[in-house]
PDB file of N, CA and C in Angstrom:
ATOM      1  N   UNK A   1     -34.432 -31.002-127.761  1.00  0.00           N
ATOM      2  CA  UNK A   1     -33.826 -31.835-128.775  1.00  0.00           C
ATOM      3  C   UNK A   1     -32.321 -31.837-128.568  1.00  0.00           C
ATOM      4  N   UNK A   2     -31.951 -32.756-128.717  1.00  0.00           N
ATOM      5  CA  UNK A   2     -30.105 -32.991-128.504  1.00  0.00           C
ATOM      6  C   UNK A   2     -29.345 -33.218-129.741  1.00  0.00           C
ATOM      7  N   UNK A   3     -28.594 -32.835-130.339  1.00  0.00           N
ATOM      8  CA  UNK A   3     -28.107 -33.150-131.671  1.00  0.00           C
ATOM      9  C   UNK A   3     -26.777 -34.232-131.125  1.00  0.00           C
ATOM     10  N   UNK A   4     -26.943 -34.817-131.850  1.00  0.00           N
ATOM     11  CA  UNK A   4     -25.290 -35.863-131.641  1.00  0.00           C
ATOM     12  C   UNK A   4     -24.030 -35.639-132.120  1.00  0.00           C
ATOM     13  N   UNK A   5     -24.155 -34.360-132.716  1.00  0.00           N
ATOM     14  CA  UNK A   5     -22.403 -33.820-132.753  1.00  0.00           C
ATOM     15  C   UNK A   5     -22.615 -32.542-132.998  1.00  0.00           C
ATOM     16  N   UNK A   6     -21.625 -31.483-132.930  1.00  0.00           N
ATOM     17  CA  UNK A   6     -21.555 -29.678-133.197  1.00  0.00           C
ATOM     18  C   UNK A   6     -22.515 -29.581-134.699  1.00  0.00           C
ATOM     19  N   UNK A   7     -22.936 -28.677-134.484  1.00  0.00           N
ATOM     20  CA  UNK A   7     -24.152 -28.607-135.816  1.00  0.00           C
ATOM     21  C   UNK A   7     -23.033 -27.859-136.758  1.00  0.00           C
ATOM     22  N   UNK A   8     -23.234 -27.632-137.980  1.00  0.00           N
ATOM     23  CA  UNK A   8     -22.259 -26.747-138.962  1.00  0.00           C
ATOM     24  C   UNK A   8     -23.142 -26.062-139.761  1.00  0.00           C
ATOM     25  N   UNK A   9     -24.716 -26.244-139.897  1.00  0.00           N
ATOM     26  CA  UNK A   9     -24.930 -24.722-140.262  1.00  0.00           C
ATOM     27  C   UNK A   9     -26.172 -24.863-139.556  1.00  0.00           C
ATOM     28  N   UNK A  10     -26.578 -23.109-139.162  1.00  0.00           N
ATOM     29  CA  UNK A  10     -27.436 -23.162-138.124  1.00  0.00           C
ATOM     30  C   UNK A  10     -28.449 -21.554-139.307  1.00  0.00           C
ATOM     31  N   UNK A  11     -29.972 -21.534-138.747  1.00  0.00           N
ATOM     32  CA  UNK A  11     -30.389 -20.639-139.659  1.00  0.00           C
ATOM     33  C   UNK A  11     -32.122 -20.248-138.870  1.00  0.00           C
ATOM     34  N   UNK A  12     -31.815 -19.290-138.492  1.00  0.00           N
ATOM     35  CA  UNK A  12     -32.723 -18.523-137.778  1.00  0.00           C
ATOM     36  C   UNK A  12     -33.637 -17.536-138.789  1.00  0.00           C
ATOM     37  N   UNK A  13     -35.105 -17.020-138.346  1.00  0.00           N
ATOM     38  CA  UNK A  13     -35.366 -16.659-139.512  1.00  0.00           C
ATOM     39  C   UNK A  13     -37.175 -16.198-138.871  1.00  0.00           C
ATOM     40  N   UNK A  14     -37.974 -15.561-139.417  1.00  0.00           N
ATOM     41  CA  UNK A  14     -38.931 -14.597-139.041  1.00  0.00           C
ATOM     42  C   UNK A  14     -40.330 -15.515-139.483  1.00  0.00           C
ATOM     43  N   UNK A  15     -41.140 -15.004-139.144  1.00  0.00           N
ATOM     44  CA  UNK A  15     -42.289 -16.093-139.098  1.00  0.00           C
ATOM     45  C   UNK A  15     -42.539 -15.732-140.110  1.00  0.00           C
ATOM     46  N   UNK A  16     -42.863 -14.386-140.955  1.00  0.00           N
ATOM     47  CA  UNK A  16     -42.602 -13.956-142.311  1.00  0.00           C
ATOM     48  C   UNK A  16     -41.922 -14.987-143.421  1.00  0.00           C
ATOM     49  N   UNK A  17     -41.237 -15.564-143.105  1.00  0.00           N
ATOM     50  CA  UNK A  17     -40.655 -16.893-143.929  1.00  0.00           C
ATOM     51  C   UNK A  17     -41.014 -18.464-143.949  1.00  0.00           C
ATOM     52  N   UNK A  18     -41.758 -18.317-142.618  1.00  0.00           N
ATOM     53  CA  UNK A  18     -41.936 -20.102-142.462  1.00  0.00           C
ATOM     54  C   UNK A  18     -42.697 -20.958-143.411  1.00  0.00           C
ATOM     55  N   UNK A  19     -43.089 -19.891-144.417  1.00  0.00           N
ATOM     56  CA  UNK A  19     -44.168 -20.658-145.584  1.00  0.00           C
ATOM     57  C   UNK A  19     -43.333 -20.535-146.396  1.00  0.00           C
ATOM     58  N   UNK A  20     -42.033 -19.865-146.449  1.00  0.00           N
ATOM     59  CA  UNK A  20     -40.933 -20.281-147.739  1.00  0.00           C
ATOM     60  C   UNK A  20     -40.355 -21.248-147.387  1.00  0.00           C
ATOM     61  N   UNK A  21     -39.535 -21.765-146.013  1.00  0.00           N
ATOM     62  CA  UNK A  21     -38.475 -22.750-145.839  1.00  0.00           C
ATOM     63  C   UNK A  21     -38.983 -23.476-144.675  1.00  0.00           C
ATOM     64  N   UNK A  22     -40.387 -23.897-144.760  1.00  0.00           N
ATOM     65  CA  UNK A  22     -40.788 -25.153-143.825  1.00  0.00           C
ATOM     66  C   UNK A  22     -41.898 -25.564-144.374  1.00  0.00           C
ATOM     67  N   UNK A  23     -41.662 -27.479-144.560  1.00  0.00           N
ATOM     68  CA  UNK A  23     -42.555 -28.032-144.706  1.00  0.00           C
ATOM     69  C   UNK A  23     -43.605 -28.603-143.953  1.00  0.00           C
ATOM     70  N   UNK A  24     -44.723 -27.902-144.327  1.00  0.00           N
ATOM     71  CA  UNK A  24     -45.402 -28.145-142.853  1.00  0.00           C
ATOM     72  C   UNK A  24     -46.276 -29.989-142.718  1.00  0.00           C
ATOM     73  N   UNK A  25     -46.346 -30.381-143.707  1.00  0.00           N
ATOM     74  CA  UNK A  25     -46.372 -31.889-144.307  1.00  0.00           C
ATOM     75  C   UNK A  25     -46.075 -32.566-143.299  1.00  0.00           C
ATOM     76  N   UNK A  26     -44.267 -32.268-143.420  1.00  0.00           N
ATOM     77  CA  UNK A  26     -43.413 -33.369-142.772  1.00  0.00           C
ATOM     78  C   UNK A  26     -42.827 -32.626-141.393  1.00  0.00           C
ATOM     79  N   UNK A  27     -43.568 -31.630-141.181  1.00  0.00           N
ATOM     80  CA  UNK A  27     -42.731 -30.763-140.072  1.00  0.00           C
ATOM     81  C   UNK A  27     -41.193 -30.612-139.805  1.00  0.00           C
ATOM     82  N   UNK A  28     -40.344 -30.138-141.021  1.00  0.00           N
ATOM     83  CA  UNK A  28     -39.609 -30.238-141.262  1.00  0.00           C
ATOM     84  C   UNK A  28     -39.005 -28.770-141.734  1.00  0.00           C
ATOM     85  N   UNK A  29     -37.900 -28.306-141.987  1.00  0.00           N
ATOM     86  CA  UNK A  29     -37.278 -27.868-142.504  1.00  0.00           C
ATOM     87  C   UNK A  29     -37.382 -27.882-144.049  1.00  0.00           C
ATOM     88  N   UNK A  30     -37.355 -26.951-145.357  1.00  0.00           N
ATOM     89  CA  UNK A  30     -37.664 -27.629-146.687  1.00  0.00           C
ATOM     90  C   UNK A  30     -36.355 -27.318-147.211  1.00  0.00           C
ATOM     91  N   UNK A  31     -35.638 -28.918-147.139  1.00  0.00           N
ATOM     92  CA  UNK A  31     -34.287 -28.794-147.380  1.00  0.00           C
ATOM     93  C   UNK A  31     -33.816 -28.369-148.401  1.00  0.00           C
ATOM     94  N   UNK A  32     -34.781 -28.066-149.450  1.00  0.00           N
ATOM     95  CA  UNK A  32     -34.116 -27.463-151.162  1.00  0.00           C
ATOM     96  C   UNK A  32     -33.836 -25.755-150.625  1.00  0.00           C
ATOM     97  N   UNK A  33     -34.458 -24.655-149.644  1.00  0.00           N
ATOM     98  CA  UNK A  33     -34.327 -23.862-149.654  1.00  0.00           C
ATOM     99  C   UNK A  33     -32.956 -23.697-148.720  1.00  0.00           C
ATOM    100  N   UNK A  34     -32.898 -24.351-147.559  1.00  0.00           N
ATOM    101  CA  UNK A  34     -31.999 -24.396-147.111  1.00  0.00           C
ATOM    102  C   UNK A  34     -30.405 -24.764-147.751  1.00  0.00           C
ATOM    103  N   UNK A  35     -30.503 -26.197-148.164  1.00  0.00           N
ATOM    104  CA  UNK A  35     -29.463 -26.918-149.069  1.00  0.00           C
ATOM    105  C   UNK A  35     -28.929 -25.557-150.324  1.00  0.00           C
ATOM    106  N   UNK A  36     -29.824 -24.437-150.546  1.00  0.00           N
ATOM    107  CA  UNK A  36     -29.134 -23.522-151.912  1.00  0.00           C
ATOM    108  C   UNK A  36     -28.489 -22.564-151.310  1.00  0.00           C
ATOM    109  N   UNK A  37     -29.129 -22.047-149.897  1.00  0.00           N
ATOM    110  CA  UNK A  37     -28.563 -20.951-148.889  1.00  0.00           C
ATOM    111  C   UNK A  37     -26.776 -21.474-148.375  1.00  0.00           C
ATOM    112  N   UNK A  38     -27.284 -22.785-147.791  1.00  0.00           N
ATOM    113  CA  UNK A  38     -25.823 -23.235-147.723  1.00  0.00           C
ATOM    114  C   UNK A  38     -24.352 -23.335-148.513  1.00  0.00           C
ATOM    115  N   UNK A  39     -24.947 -24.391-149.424  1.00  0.00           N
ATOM    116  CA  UNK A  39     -24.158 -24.164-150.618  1.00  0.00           C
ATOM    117  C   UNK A  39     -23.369 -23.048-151.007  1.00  0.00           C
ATOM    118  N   UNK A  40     -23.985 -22.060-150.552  1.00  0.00           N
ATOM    119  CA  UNK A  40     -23.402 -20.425-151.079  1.00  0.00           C
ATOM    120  C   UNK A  40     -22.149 -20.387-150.407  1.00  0.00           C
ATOM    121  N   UNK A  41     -21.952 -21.086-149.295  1.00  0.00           N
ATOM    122  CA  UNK A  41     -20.720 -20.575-148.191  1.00  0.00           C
ATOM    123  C   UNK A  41     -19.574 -21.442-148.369  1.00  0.00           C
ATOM    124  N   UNK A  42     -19.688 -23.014-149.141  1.00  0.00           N
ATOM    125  CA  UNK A  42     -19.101 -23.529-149.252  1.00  0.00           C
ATOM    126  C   UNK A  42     -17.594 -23.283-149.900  1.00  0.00           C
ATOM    127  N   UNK A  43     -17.417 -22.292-150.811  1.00  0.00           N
ATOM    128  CA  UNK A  43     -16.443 -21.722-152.144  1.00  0.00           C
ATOM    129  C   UNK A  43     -15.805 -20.544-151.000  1.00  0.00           C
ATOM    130  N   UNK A  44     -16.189 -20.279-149.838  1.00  0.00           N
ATOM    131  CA  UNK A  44     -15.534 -19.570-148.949  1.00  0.00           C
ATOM    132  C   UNK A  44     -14.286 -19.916-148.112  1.00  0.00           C
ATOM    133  N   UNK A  45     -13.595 -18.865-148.339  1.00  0.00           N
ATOM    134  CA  UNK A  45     -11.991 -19.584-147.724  1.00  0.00           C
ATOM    135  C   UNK A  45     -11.972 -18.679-145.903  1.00  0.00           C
ATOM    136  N   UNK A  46     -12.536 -18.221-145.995  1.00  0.00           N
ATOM    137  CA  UNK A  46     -12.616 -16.927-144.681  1.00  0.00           C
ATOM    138  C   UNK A  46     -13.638 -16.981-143.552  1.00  0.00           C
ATOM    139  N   UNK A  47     -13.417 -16.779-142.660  1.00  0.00           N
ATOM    140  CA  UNK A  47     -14.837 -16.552-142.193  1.00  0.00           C
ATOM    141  C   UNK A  47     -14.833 -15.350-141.628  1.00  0.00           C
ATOM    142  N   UNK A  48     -16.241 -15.131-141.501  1.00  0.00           N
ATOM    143  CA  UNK A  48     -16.596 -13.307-140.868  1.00  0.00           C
ATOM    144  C   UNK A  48     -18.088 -13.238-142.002  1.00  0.00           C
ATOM    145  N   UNK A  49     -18.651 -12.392-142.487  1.00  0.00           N
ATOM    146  CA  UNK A  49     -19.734 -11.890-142.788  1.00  0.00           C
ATOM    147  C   UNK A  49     -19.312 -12.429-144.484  1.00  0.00           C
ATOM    148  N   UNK A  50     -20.305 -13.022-144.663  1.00  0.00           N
ATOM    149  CA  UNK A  50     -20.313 -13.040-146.157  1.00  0.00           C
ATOM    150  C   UNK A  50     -20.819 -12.346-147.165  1.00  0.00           C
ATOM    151  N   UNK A  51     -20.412 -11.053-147.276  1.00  0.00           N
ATOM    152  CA  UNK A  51     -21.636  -9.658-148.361  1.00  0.00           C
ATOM    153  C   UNK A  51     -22.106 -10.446-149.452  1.00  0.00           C
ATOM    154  N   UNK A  52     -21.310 -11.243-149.939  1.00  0.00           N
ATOM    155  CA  UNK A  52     -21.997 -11.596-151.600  1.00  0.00           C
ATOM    156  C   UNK A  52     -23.640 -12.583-151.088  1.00  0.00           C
ATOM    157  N   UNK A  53     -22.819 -13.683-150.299  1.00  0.00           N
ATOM    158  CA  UNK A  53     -24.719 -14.769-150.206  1.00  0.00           C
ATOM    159  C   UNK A  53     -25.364 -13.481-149.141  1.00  0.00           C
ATOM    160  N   UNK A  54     -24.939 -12.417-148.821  1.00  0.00           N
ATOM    161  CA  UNK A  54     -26.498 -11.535-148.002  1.00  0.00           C
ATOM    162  C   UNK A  54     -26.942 -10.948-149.294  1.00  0.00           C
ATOM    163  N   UNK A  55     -25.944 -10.582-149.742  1.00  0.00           N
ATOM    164  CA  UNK A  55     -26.742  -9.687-150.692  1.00  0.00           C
ATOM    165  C   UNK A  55     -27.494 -10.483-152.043  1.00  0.00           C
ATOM    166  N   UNK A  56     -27.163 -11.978-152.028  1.00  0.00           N
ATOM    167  CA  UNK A  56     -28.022 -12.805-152.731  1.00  0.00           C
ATOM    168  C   UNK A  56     -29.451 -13.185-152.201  1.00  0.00           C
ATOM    169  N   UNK A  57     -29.631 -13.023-150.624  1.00  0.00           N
ATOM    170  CA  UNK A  57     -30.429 -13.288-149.726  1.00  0.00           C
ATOM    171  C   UNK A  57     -31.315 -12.276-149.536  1.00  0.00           C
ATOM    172  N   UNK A  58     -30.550 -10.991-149.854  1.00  0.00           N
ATOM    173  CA  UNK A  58     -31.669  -9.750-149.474  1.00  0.00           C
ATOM    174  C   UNK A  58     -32.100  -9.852-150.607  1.00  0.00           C
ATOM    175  N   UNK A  59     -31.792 -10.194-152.389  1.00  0.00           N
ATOM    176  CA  UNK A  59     -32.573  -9.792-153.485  1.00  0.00           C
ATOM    177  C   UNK A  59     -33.546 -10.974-153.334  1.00  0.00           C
ATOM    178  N   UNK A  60     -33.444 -11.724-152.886  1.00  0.00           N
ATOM    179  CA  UNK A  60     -34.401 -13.466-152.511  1.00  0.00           C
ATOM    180  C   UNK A  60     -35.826 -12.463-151.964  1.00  0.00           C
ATOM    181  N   UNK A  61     -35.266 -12.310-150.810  1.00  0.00           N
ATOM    182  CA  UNK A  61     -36.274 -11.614-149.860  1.00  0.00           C
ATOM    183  C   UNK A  61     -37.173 -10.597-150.987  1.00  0.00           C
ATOM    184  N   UNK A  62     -36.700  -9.610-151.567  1.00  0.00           N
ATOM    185  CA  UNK A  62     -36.959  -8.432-152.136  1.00  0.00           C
ATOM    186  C   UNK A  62     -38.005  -8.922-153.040  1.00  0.00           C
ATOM    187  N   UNK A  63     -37.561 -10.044-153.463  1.00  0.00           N
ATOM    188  CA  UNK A  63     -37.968 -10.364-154.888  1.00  0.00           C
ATOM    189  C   UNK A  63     -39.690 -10.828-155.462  1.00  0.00           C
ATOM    190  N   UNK A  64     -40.257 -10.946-156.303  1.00  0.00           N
ATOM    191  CA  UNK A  64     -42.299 -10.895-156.537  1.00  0.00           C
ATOM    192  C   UNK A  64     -42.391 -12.543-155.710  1.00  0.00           C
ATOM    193  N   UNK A  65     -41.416 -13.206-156.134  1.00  0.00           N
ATOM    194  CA  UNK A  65     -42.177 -14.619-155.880  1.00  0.00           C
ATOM    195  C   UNK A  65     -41.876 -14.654-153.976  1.00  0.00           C
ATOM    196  N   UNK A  66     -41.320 -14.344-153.764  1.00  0.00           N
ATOM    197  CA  UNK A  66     -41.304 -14.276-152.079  1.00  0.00           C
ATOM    198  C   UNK A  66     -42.440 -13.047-151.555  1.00  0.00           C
ATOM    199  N   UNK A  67     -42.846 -12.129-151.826  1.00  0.00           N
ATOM    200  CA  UNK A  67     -43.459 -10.900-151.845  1.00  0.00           C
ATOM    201  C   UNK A  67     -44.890 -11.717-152.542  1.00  0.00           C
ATOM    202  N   UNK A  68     -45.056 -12.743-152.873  1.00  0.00           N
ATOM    203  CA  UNK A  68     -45.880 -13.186-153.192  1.00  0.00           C
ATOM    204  C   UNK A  68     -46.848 -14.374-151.966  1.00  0.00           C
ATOM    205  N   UNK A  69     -45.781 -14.445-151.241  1.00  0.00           N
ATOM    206  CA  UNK A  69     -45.974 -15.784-150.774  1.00  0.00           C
ATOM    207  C   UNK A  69     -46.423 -14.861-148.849  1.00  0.00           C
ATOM    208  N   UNK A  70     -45.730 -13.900-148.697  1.00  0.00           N
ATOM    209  CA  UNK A  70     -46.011 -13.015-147.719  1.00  0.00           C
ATOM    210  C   UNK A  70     -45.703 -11.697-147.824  1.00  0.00           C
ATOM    211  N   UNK A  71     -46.832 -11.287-146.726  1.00  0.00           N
ATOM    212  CA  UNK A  71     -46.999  -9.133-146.758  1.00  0.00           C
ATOM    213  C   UNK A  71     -46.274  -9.278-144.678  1.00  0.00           C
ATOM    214  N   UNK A  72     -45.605 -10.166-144.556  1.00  0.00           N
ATOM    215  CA  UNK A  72     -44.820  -9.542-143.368  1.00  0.00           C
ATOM    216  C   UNK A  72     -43.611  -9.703-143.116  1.00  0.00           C
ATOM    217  N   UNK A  73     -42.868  -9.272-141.998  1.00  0.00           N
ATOM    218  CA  UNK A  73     -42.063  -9.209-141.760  1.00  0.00           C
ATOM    219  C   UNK A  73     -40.745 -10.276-142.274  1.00  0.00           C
ATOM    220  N   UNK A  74     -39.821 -10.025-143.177  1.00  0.00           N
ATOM    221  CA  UNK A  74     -38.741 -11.356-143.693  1.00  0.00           C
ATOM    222  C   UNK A  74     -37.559 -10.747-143.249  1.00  0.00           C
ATOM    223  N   UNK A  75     -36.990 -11.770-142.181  1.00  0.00           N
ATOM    224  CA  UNK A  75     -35.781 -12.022-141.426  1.00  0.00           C
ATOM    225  C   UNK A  75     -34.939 -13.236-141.179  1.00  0.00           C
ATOM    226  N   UNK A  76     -33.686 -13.119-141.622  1.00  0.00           N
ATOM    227  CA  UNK A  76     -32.868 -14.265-141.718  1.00  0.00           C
ATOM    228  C   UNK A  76     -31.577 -14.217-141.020  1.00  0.00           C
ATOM    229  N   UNK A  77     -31.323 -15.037-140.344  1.00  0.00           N
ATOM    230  CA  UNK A  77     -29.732 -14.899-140.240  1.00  0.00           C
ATOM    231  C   UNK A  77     -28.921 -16.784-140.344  1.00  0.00           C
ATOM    232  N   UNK A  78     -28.423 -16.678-141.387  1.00  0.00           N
ATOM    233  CA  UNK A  78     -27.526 -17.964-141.631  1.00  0.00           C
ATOM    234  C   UNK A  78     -26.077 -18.230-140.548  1.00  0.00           C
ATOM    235  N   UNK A  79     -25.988 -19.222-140.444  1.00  0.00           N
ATOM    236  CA  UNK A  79     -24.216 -19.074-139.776  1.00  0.00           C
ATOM    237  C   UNK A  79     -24.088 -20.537-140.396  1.00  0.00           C
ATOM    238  N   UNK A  80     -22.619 -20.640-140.793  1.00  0.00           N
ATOM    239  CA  UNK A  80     -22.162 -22.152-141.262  1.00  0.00           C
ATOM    240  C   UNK A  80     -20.529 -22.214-140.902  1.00  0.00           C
ATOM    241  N   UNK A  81     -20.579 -23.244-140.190  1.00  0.00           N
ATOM    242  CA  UNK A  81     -19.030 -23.477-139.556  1.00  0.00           C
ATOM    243  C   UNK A  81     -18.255 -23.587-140.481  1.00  0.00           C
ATOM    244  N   UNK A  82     -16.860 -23.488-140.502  1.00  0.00           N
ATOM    245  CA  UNK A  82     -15.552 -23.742-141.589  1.00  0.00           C
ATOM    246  C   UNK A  82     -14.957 -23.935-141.364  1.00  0.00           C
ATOM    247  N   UNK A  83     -13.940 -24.881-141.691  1.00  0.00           N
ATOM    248  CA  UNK A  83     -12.949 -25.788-141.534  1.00  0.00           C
ATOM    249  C   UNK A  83     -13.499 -26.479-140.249  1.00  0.00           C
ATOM    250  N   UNK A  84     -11.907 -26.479-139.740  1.00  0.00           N
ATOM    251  CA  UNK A  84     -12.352 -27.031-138.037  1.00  0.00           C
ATOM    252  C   UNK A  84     -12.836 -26.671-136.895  1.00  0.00           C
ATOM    253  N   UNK A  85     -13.880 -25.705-137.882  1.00  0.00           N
ATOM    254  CA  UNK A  85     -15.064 -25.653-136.685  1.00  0.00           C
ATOM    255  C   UNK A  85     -14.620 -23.590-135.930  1.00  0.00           C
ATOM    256  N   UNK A  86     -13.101 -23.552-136.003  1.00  0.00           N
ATOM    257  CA  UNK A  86     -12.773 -22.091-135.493  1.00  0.00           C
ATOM    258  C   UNK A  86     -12.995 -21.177-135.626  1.00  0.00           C
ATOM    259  N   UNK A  87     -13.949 -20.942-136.793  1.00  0.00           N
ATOM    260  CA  UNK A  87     -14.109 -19.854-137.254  1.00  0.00           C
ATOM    261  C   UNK A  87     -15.577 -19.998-138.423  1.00  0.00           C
ATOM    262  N   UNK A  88     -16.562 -19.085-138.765  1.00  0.00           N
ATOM    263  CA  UNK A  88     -18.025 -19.001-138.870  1.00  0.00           C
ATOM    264  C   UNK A  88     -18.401 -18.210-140.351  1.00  0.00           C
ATOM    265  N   UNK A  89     -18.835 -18.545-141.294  1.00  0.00           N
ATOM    266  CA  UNK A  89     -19.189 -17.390-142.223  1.00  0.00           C
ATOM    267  C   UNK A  89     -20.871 -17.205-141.725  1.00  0.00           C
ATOM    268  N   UNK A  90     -20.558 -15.479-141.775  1.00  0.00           N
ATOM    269  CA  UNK A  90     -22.340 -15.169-141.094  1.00  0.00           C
ATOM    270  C   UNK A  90     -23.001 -15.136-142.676  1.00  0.00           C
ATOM    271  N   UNK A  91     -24.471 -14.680-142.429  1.00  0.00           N
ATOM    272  CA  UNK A  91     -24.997 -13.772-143.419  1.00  0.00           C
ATOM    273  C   UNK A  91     -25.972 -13.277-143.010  1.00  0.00           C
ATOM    274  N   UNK A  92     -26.868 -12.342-142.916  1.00  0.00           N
ATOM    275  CA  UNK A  92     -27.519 -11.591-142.357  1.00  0.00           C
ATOM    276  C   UNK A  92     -28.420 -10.750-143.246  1.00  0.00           C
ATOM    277  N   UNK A  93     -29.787 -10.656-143.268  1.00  0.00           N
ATOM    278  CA  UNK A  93     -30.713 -10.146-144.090  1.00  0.00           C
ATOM    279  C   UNK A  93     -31.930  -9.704-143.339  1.00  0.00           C
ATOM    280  N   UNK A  94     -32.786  -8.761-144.086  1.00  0.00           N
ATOM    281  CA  UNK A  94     -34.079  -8.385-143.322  1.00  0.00           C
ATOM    282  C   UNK A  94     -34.834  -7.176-144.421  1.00  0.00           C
ATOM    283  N   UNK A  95     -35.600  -7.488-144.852  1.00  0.00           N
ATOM    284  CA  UNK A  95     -36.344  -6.923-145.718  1.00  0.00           C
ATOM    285  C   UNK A  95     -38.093  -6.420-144.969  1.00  0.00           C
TER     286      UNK A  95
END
């Protein structure tokens, strides 16, 4: 697949999750889970590791209704570009 310009947020993630943030319908991505993960980075002036959206991400993970949905392995890692592109807010999770 070729994208037609630098991507700005990119989001890797454990097969443990693919029944939270993929629609398997439309073979797609399920942009409401994604679109709330993102959002988080936007109010960021810095880039480097973002503790507050991981640690919003690890209680996600932790939490009955995800623990509901799977008994394996949940792994995430977000990255979203900032400003002009020079610099990255991470976030990083694994439950």
């Amino acid at each position: 697949m070729e994208l037609p310009g630098p991507a700005r947020n990119v989001c890797l993630f454990s097969d443990g999750l693919e029944r939270l943030v993929l629609d398997f319908r439309s073979r797609t991505a399920h942009a409401p889970f994604f679109d709330a993960v993102f959002r988080r980075f936007g109010g960021l002036r810095q880039s480097g590791h973002a503790a507050q959206v991981s640690g919003e991400l690890r209680e996600l993970l932790r939490s009955d209704a995800v623990n509901q949905r799977t008994d394996d392995d949940k792994s995430i890692v977000c990255v979203s570009r900032v400003g002009n592109g020079n610099g990255a807010h991470r976030s990083t999770q694994e439950c």
